[in-house]
C-alpha atoms as a PDB file:
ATOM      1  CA  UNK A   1      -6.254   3.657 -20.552  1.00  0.00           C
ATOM      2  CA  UNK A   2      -7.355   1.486 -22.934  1.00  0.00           C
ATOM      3  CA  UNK A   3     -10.732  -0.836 -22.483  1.00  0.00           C
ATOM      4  CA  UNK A   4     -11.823  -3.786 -24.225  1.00  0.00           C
ATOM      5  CA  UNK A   5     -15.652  -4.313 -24.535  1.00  0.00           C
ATOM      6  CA  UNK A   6     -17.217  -6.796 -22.367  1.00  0.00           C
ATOM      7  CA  UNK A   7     -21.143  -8.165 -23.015  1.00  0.00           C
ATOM      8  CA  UNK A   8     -23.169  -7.224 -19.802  1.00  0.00           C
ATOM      9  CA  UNK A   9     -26.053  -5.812 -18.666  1.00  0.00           C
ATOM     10  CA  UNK A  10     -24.281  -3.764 -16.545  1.00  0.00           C
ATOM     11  CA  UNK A  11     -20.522  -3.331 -17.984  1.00  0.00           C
ATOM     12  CA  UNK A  12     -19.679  -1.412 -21.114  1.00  0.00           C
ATOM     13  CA  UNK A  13     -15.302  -1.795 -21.094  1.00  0.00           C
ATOM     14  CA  UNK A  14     -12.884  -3.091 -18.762  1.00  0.00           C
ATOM     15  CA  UNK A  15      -9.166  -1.718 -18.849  1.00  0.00           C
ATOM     16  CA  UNK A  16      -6.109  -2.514 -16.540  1.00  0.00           C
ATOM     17  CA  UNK A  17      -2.579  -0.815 -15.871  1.00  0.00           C
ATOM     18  CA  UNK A  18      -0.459  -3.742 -14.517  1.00  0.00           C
ATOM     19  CA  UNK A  19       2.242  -1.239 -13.873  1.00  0.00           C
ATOM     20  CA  UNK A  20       0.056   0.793 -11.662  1.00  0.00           C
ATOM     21  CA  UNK A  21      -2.695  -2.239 -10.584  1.00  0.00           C
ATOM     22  CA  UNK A  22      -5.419   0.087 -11.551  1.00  0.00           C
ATOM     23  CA  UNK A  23      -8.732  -1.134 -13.081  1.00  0.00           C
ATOM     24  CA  UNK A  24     -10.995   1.008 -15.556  1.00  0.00           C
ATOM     25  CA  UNK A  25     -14.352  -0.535 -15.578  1.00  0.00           C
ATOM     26  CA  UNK A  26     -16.955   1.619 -17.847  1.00  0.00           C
ATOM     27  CA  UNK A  27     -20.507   1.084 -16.987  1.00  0.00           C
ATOM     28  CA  UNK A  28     -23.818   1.409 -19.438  1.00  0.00           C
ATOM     29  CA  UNK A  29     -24.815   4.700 -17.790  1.00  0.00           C
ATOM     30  CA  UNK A  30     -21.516   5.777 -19.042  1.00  0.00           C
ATOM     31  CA  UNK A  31     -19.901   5.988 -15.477  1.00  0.00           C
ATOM     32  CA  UNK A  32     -16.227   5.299 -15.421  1.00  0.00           C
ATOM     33  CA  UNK A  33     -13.823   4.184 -12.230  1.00  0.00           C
ATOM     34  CA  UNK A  34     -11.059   3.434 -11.639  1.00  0.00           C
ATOM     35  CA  UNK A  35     -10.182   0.940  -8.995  1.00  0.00           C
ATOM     36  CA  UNK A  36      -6.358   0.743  -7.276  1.00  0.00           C
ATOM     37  CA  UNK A  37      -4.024  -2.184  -6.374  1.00  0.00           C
ATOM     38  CA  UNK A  38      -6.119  -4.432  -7.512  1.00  0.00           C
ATOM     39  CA  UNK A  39      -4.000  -7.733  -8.541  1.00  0.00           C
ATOM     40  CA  UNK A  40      -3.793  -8.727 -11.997  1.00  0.00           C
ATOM     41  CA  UNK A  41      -5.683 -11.544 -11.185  1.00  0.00           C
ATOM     42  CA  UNK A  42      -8.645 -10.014 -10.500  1.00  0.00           C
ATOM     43  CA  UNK A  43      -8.329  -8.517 -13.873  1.00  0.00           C
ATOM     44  CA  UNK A  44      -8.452 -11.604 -15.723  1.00  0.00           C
ATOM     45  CA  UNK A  45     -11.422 -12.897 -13.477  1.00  0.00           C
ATOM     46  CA  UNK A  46     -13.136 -10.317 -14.474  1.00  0.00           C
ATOM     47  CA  UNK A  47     -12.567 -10.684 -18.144  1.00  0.00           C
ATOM     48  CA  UNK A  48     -13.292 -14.398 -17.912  1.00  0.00           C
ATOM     49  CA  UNK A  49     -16.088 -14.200 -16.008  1.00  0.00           C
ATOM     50  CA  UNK A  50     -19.700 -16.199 -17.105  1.00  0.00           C
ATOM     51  CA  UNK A  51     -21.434 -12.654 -15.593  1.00  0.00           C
ATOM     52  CA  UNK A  52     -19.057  -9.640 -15.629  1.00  0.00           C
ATOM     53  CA  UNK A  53     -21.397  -7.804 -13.825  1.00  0.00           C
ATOM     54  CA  UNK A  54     -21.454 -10.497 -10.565  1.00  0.00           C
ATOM     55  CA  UNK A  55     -17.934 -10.600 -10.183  1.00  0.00           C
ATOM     56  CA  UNK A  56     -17.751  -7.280 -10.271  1.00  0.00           C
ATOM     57  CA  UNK A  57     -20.103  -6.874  -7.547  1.00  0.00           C
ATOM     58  CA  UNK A  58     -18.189 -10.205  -5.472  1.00  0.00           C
ATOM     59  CA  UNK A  59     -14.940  -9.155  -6.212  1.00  0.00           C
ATOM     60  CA  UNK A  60     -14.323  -5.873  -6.798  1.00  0.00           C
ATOM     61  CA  UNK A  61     -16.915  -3.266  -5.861  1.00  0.00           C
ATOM     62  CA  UNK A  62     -16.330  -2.531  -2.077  1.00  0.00           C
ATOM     63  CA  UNK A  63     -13.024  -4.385  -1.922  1.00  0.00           C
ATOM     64  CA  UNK A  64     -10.392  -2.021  -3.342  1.00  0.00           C
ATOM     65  CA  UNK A  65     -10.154   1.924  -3.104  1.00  0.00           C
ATOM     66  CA  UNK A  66     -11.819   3.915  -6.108  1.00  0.00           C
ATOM     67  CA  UNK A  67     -12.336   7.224  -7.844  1.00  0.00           C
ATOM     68  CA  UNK A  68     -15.094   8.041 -10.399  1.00  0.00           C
ATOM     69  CA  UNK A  69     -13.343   9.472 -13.220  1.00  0.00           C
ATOM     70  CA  UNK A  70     -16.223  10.499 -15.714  1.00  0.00           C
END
């Protein structure tokens, strides 16, 4: 999947599949997940967001299924 960079403390690249709702956040440690169904407008909340790494944690961590991929 391909991930655009994001500036954050705590976010390297964020990626989304709309045809499979999946999200591919990379984090500085190098970490990658992958998130499922999570609605494309999460996506773009994310990518607007004034502090990726708070909406993540709102929004995203602990809301939608996920698998650590690297």
């Amino acid at each position: 999947m391909n991930r655009i960079s994001v500036s954050s403390s705590n976010l390297k690249s964020v990626g989304y599949d709309p045809e499979s709702s999946t999200l591919e956040i990379e984090f500085n440690n190098n970490r990658v997940y992958q998130y499922f169904n999570v609605p494309e407008s999460v996506y773009q909340g994310l990518i607007n967001a004034a502090s990726h790494g708070k909406y993540h944690h709102r929004h995203i961590k602990d809301n939608y299924r996920y698998s650590q991929i690297r």
